[in-house]
N, C-alpha and C. Protein backbone atom coordinates (compact mmCIF):
# COMPACT_ATOMS: atom_id res chain seq x y z
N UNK A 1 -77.66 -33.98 6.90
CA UNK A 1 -77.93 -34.80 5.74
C UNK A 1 -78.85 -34.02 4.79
N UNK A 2 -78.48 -34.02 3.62
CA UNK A 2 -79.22 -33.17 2.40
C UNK A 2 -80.86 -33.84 2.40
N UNK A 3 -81.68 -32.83 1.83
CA UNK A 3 -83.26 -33.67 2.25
C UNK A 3 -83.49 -32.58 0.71
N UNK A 4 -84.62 -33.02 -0.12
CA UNK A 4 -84.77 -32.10 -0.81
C UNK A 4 -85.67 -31.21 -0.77
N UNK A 5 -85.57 -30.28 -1.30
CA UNK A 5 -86.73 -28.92 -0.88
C UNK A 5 -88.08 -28.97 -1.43
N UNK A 6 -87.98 -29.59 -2.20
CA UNK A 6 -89.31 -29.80 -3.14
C UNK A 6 -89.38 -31.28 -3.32
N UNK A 7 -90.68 -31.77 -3.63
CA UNK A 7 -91.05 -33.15 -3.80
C UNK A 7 -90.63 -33.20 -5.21
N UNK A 8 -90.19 -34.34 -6.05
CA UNK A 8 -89.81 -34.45 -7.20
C UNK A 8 -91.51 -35.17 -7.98
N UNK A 9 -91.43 -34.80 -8.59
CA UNK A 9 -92.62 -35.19 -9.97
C UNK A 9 -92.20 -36.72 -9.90
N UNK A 10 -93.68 -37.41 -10.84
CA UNK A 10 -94.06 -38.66 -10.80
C UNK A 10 -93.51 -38.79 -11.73
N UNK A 11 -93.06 -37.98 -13.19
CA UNK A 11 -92.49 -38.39 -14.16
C UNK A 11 -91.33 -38.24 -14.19
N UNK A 12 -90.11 -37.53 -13.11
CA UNK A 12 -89.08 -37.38 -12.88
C UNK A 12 -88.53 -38.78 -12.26
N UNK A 13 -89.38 -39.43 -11.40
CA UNK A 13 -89.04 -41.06 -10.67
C UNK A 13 -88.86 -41.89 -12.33
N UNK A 14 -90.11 -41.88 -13.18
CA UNK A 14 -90.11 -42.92 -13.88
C UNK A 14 -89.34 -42.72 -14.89
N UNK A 15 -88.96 -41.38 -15.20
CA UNK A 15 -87.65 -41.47 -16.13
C UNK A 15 -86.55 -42.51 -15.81
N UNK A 16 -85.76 -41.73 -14.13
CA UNK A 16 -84.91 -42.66 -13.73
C UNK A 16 -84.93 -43.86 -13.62
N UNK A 17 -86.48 -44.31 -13.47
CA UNK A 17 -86.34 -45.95 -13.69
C UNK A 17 -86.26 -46.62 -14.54
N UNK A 18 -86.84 -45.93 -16.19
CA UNK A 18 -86.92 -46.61 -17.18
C UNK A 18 -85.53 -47.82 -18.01
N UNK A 19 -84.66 -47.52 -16.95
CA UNK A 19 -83.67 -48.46 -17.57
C UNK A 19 -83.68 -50.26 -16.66
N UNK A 20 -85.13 -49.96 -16.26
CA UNK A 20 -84.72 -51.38 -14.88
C UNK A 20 -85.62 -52.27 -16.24
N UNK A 21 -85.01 -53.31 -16.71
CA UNK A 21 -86.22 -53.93 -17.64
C UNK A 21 -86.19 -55.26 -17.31
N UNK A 22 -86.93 -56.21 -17.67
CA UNK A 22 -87.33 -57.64 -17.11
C UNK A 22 -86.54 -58.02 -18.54
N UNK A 23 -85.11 -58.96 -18.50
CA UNK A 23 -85.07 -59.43 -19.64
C UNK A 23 -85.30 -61.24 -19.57
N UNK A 24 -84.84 -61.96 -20.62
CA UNK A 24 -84.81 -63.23 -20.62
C UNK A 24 -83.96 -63.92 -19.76
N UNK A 25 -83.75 -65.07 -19.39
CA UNK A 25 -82.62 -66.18 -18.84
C UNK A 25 -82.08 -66.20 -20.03
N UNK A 26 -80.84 -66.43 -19.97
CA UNK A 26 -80.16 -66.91 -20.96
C UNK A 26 -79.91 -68.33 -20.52
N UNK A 27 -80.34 -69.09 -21.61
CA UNK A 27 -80.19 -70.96 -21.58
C UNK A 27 -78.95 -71.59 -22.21
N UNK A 28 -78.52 -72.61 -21.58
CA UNK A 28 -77.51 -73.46 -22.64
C UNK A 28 -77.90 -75.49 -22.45
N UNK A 29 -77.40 -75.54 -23.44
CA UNK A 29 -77.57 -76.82 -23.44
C UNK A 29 -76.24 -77.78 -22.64
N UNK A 30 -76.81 -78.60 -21.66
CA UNK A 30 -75.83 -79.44 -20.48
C UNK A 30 -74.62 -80.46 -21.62
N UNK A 31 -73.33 -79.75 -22.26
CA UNK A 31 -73.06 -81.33 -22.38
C UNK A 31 -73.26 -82.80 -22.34
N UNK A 32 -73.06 -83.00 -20.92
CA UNK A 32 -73.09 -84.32 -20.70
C UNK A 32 -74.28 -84.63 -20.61
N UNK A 33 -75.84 -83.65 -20.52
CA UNK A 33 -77.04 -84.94 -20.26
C UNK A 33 -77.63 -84.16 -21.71
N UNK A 34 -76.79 -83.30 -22.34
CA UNK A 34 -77.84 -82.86 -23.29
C UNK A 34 -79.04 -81.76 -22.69
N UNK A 35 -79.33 -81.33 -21.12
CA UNK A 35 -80.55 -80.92 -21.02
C UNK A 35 -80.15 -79.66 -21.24
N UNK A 36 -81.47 -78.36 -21.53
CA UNK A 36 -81.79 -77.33 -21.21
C UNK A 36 -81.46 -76.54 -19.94
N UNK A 37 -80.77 -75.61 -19.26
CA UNK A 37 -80.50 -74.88 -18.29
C UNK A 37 -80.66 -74.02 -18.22
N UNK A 38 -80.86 -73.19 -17.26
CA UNK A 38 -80.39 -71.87 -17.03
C UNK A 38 -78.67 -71.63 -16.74
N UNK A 39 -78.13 -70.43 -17.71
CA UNK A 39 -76.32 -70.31 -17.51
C UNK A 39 -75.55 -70.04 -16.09
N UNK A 40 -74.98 -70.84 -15.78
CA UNK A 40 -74.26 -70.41 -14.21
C UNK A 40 -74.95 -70.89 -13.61
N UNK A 41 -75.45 -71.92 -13.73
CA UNK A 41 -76.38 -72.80 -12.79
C UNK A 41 -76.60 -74.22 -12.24
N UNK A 42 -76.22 -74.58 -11.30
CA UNK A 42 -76.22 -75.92 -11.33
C UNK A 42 -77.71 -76.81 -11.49
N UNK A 43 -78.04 -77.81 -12.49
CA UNK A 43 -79.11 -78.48 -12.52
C UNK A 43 -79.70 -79.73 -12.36
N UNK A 44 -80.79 -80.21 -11.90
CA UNK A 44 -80.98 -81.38 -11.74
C UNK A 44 -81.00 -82.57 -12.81
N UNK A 45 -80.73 -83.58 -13.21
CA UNK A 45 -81.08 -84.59 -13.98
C UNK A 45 -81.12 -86.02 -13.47
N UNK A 46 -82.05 -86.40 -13.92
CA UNK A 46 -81.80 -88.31 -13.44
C UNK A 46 -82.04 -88.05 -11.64
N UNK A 47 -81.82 -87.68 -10.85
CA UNK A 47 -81.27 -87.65 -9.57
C UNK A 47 -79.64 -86.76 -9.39
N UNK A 48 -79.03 -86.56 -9.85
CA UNK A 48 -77.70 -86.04 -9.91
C UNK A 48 -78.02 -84.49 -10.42
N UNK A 49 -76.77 -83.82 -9.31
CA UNK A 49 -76.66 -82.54 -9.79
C UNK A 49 -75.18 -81.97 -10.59
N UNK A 50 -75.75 -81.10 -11.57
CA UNK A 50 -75.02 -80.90 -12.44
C UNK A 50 -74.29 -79.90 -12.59
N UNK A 51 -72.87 -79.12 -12.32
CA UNK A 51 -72.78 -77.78 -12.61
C UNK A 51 -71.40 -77.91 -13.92
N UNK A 52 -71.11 -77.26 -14.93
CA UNK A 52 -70.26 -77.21 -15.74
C UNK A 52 -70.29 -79.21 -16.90
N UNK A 53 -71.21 -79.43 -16.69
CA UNK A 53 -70.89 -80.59 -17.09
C UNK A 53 -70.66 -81.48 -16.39
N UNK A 54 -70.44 -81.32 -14.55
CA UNK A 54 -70.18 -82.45 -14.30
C UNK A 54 -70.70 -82.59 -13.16
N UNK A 55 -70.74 -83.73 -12.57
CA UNK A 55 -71.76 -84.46 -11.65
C UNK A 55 -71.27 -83.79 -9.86
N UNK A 56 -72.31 -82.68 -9.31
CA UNK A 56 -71.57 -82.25 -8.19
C UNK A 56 -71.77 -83.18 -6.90
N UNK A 57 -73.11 -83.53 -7.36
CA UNK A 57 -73.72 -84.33 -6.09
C UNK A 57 -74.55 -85.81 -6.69
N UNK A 58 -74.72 -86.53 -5.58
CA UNK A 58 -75.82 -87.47 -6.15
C UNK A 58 -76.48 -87.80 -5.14
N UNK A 59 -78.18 -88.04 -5.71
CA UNK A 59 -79.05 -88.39 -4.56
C UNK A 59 -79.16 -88.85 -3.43
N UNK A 60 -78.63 -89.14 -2.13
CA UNK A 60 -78.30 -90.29 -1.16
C UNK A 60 -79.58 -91.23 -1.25
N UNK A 61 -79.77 -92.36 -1.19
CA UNK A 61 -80.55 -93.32 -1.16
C UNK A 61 -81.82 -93.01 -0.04
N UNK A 62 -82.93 -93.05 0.13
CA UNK A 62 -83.63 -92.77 1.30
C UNK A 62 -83.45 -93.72 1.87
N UNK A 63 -83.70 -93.54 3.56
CA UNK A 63 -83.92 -94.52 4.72
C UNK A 63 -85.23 -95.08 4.88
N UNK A 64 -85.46 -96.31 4.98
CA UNK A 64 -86.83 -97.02 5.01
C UNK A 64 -87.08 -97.50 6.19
């Protein structure tokens, strides 16, 4: 297995990294409840979960 002969420089690593960057979420607004999201995401509202607009799940009632 190849190993390298020399240690590489501290500014040779951070070149190669300089393309990793922290960007934003991209948001959309839910059709059907109107809310704020994150895209490709299923979200909560009211009790019900939401993915594409439509209702995937709903709360089960708790046991008392």
């Amino acid at each position: 297995m190849p190993n390298p002969k020399r240690r590489h420089s501290q500014q040779r690593s951070a070149k190669r990294r300089t393309h990793y960057k922290a960007t934003e979420p991209t948001l959309s607004k839910d059709s059907a409840t109107g809310e704020i999201h994150v895209r490709h995401r299923a979200h909560v509202s009211e009790g019900k979960l939401y993915y594409k607009g439509q209702v995937v799940a709903e709360k089960a009632p708790s046991r008392a």
